[in-house]
PDB file of N, CA and C in Angstrom:
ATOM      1  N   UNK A   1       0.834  -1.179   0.000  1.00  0.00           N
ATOM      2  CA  UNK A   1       0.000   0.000   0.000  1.00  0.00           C
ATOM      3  C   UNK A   1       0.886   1.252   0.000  1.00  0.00           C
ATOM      4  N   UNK A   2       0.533   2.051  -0.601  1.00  0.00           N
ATOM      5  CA  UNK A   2       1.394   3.260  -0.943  1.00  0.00           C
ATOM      6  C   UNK A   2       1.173   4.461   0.334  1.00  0.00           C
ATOM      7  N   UNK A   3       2.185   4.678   0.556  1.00  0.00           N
ATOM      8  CA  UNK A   3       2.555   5.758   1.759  1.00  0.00           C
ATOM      9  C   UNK A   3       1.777   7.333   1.468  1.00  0.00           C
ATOM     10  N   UNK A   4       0.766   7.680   2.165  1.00  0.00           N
ATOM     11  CA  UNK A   4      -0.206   9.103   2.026  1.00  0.00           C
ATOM     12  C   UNK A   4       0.826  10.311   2.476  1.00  0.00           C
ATOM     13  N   UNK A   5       1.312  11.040   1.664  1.00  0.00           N
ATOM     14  CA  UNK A   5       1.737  12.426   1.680  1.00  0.00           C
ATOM     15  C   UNK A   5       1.143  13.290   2.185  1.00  0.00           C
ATOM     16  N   UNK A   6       0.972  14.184   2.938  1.00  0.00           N
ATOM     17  CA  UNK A   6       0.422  15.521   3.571  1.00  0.00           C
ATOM     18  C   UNK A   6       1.467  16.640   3.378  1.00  0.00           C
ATOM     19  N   UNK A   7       0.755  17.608   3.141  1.00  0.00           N
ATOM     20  CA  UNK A   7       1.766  18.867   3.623  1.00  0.00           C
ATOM     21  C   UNK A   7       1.626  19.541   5.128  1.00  0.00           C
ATOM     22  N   UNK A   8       2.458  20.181   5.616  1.00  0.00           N
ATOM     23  CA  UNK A   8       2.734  20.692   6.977  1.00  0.00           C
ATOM     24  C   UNK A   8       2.102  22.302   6.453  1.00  0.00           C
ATOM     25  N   UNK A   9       1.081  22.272   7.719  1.00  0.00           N
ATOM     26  CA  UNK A   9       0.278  23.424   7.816  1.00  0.00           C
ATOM     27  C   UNK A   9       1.467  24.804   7.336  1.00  0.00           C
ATOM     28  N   UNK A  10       2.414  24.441   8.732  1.00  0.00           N
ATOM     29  CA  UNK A  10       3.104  25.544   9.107  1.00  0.00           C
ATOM     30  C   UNK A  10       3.999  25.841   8.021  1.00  0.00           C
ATOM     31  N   UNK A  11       5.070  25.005   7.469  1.00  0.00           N
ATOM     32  CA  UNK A  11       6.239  25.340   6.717  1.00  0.00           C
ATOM     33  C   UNK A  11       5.833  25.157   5.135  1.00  0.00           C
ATOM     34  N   UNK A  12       4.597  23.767   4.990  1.00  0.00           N
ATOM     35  CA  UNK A  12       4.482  23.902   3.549  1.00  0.00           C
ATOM     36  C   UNK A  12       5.646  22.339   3.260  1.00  0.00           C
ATOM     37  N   UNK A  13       6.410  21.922   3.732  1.00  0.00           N
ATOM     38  CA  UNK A  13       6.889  20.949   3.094  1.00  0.00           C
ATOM     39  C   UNK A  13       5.922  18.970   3.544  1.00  0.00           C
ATOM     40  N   UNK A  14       6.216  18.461   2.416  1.00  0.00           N
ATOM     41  CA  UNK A  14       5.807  17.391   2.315  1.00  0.00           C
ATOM     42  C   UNK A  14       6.453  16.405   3.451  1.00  0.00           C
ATOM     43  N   UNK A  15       5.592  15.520   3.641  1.00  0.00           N
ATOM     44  CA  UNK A  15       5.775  14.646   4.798  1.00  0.00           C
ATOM     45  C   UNK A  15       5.179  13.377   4.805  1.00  0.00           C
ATOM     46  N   UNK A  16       5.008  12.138   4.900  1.00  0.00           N
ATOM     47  CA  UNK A  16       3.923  11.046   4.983  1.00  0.00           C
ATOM     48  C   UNK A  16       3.208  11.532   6.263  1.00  0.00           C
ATOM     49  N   UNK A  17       2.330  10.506   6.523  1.00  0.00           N
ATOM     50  CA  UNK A  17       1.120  10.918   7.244  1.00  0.00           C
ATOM     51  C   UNK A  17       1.384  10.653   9.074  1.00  0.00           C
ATOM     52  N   UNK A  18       1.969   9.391   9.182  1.00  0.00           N
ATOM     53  CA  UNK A  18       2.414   9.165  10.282  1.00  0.00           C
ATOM     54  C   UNK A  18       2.964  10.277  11.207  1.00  0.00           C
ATOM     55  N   UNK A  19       4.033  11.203  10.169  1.00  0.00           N
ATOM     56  CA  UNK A  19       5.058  11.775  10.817  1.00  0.00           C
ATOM     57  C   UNK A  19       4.167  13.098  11.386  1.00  0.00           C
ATOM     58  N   UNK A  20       3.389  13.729  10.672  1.00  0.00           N
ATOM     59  CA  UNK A  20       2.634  14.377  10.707  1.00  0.00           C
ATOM     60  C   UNK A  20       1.575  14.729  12.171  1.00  0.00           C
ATOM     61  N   UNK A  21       1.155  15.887  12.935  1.00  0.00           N
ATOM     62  CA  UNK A  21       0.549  15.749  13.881  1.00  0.00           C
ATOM     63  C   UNK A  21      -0.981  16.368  13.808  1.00  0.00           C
ATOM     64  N   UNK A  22      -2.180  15.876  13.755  1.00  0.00           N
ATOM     65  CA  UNK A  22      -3.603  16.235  12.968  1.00  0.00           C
ATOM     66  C   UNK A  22      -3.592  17.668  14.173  1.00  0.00           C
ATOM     67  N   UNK A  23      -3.943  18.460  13.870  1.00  0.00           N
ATOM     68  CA  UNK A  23      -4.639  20.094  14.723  1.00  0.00           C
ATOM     69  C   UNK A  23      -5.507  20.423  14.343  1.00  0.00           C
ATOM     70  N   UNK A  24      -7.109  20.250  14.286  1.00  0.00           N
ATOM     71  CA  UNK A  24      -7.868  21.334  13.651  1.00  0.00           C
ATOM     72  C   UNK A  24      -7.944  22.492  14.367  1.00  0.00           C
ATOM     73  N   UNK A  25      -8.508  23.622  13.525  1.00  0.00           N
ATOM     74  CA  UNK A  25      -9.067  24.857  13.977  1.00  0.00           C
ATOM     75  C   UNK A  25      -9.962  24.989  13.637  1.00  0.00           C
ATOM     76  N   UNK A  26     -10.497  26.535  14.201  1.00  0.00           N
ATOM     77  CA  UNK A  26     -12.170  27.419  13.672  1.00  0.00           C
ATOM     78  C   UNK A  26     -13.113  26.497  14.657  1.00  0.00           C
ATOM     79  N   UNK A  27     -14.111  26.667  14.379  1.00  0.00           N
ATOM     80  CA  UNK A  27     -15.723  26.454  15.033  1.00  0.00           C
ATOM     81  C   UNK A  27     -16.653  25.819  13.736  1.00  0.00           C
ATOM     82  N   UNK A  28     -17.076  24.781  14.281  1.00  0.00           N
ATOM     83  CA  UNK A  28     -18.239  24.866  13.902  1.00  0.00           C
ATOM     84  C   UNK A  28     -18.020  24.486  12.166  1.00  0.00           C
ATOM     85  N   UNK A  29     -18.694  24.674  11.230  1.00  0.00           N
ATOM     86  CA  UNK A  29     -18.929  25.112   9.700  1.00  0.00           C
ATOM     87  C   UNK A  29     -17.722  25.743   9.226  1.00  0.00           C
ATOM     88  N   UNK A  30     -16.776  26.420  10.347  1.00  0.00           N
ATOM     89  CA  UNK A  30     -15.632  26.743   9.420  1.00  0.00           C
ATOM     90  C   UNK A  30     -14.384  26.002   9.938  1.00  0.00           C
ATOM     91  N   UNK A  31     -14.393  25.446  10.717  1.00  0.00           N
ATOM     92  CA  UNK A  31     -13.125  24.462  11.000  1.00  0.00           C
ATOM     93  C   UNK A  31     -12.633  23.411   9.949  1.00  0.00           C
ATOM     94  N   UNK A  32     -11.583  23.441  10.218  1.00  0.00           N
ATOM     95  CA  UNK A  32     -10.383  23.264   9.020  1.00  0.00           C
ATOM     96  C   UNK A  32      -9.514  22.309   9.492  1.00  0.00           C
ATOM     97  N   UNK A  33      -8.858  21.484   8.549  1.00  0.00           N
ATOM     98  CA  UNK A  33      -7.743  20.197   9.080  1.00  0.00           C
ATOM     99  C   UNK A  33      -6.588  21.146   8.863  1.00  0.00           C
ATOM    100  N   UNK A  34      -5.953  20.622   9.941  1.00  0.00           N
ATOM    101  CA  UNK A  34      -3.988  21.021   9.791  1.00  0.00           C
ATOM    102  C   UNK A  34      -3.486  20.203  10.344  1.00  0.00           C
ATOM    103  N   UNK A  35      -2.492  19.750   9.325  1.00  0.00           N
ATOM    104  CA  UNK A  35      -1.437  18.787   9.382  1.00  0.00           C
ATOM    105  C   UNK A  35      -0.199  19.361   9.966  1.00  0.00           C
ATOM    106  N   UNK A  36       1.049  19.332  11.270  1.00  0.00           N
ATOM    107  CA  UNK A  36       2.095  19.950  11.392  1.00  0.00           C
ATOM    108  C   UNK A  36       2.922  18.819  11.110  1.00  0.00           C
ATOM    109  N   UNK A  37       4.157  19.521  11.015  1.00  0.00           N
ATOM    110  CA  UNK A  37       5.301  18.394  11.223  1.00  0.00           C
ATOM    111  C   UNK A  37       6.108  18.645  12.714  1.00  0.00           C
ATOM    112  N   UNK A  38       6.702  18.091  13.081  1.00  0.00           N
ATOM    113  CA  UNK A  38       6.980  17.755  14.721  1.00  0.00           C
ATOM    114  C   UNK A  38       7.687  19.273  14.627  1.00  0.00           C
ATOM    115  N   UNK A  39       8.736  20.059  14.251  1.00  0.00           N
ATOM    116  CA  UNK A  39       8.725  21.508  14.570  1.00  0.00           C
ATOM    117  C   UNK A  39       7.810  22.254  14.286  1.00  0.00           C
ATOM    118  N   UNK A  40       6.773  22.141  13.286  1.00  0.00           N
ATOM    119  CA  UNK A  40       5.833  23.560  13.427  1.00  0.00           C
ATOM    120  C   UNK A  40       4.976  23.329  14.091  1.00  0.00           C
ATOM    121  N   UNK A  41       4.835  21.847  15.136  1.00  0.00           N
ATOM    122  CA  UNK A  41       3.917  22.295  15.740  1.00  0.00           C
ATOM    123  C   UNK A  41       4.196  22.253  17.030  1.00  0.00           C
ATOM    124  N   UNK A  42       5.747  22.101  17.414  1.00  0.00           N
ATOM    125  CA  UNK A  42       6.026  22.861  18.480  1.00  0.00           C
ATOM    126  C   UNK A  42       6.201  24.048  18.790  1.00  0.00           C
ATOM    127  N   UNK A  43       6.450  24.701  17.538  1.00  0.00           N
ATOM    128  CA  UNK A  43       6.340  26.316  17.228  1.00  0.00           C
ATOM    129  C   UNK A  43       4.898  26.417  17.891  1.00  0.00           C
ATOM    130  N   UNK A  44       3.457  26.153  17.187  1.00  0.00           N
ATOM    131  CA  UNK A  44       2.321  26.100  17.441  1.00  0.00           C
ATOM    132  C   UNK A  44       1.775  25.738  18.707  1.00  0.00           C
ATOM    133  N   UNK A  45       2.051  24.669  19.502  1.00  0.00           N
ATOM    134  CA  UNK A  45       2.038  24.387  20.569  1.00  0.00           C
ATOM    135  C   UNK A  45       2.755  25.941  21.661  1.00  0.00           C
ATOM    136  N   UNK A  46       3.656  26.578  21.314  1.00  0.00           N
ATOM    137  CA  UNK A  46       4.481  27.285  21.883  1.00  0.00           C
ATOM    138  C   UNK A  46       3.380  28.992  21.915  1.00  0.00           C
ATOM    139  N   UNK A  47       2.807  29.711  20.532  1.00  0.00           N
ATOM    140  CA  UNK A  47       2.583  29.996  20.415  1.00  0.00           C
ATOM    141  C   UNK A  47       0.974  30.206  21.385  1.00  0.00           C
ATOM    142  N   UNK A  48      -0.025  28.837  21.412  1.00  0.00           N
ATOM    143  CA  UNK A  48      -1.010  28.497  21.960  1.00  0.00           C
ATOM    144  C   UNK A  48      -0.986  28.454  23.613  1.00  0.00           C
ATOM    145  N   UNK A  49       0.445  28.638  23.807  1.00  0.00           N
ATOM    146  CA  UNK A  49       0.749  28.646  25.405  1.00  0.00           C
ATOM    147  C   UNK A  49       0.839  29.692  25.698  1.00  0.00           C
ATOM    148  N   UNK A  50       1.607  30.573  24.731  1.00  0.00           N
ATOM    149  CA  UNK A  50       1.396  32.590  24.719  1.00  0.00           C
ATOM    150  C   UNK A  50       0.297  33.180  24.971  1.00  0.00           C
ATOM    151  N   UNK A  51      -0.435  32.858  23.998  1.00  0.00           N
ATOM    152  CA  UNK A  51      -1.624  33.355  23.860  1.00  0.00           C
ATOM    153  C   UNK A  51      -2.796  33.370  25.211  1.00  0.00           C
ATOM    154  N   UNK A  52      -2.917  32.136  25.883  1.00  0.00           N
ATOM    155  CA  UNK A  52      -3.532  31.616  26.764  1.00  0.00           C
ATOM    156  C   UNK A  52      -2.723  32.513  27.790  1.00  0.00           C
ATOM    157  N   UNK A  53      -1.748  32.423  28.195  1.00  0.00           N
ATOM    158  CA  UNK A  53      -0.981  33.377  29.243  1.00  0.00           C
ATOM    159  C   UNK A  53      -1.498  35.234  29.116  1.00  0.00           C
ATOM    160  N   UNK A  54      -1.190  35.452  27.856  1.00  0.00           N
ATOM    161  CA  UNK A  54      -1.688  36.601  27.169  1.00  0.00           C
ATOM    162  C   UNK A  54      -3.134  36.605  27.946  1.00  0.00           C
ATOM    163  N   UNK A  55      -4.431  35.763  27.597  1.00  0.00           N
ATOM    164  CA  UNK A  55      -5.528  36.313  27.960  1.00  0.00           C
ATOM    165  C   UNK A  55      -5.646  36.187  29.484  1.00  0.00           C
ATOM    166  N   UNK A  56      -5.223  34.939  30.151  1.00  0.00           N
ATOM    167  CA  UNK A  56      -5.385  35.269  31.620  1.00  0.00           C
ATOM    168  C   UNK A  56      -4.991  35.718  32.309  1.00  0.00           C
ATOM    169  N   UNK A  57      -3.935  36.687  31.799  1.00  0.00           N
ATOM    170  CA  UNK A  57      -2.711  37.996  32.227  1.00  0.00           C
ATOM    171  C   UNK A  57      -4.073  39.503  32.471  1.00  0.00           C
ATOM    172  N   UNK A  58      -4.569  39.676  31.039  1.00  0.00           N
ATOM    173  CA  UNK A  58      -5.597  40.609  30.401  1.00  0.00           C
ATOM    174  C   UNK A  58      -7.019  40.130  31.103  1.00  0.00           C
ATOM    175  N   UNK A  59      -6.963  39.042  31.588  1.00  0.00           N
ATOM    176  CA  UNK A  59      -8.335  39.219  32.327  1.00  0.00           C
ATOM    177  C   UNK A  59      -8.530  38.995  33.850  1.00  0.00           C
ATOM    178  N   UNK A  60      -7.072  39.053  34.740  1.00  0.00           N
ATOM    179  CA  UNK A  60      -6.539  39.161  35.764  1.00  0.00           C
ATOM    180  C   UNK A  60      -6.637  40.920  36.268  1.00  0.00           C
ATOM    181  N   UNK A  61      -6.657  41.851  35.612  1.00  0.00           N
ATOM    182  CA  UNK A  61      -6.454  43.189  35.528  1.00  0.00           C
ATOM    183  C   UNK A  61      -8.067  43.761  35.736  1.00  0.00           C
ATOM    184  N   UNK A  62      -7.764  44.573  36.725  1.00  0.00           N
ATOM    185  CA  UNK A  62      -9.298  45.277  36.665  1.00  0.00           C
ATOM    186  C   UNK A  62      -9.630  46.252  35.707  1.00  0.00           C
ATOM    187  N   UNK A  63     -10.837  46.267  35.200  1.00  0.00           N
ATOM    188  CA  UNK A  63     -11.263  46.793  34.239  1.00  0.00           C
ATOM    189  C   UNK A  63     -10.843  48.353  34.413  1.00  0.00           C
ATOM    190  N   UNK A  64     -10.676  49.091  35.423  1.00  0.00           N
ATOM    191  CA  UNK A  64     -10.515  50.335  36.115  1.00  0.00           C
ATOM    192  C   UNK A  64      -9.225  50.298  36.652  1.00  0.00           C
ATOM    193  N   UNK A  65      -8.284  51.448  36.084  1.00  0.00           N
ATOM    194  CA  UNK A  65      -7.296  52.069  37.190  1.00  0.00           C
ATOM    195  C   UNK A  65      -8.045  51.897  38.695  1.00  0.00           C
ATOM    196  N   UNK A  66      -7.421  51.549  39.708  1.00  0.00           N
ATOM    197  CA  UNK A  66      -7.635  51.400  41.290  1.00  0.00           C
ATOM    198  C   UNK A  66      -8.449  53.056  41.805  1.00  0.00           C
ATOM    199  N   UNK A  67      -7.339  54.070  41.022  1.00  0.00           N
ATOM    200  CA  UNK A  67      -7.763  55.024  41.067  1.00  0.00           C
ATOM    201  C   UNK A  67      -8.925  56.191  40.746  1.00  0.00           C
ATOM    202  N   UNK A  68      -9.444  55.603  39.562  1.00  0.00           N
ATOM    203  CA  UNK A  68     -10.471  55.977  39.204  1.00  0.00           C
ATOM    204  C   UNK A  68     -11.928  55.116  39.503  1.00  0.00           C
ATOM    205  N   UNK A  69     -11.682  54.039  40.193  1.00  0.00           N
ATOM    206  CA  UNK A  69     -12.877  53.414  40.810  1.00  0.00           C
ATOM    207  C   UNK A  69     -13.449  54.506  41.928  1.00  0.00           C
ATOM    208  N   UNK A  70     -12.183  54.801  43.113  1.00  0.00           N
ATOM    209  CA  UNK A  70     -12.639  55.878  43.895  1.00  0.00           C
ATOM    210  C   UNK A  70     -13.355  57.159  43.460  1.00  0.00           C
ATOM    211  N   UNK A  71     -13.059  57.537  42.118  1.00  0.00           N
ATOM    212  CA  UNK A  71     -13.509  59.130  42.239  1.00  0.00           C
ATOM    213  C   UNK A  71     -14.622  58.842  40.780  1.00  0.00           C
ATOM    214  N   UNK A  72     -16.087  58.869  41.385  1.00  0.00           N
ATOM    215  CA  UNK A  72     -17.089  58.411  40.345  1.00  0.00           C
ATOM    216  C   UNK A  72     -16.813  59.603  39.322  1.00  0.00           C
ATOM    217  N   UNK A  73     -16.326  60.999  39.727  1.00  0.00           N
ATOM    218  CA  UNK A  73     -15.908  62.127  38.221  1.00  0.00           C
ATOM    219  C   UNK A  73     -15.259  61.543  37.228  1.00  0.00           C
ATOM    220  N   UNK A  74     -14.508  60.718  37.373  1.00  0.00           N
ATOM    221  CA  UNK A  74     -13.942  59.695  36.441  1.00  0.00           C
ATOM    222  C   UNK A  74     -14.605  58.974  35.186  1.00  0.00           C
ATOM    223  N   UNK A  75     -15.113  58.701  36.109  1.00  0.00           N
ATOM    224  CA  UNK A  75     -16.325  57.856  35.269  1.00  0.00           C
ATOM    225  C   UNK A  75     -16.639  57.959  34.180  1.00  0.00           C
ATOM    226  N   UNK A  76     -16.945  59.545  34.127  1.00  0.00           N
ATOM    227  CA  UNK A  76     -17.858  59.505  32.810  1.00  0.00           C
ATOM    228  C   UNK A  76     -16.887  60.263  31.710  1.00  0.00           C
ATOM    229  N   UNK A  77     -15.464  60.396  31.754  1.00  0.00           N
ATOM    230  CA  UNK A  77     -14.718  60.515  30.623  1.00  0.00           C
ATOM    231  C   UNK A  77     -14.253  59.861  29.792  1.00  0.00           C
TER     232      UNK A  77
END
């Protein structure tokens, strides 16, 4: 049986299928197959660990300077 070729999401070069690591993305109706090869998707893996740090960094932070919670004149600028 003949060996299935994929390309790597990330770099674009050819690979058989084995070597290859499946990732989809999107939601729903628009989610999509991606194929990596063992560096782009430690790149990817690396990236997905940023990001996640990134938002629970940004949603750790109060919506308000400390300072302008106290003084409701604030408020409305």
């Amino acid at each position: 049986m003949e060996n299935e070729t994929l390309n790597c999401y990330g770099c674009g070069g050819s690979f058989a299928r084995e070597e290859l690591q499946y990732r989809p993305f999107g939601k729903g109706a628009y989610r999509k197959n991606a194929f990596y090869c063992p560096v782009c998707n430690e790149k990817q893996k690396k990236k997905e660990t940023l990001t996640a740090a990134k938002s629970s960094f940004r949603n750790s932070l109060p919506t308000r300077p400390a300072t302008a919670q106290l003084r409701p004149s604030l408020w409305n600028k």
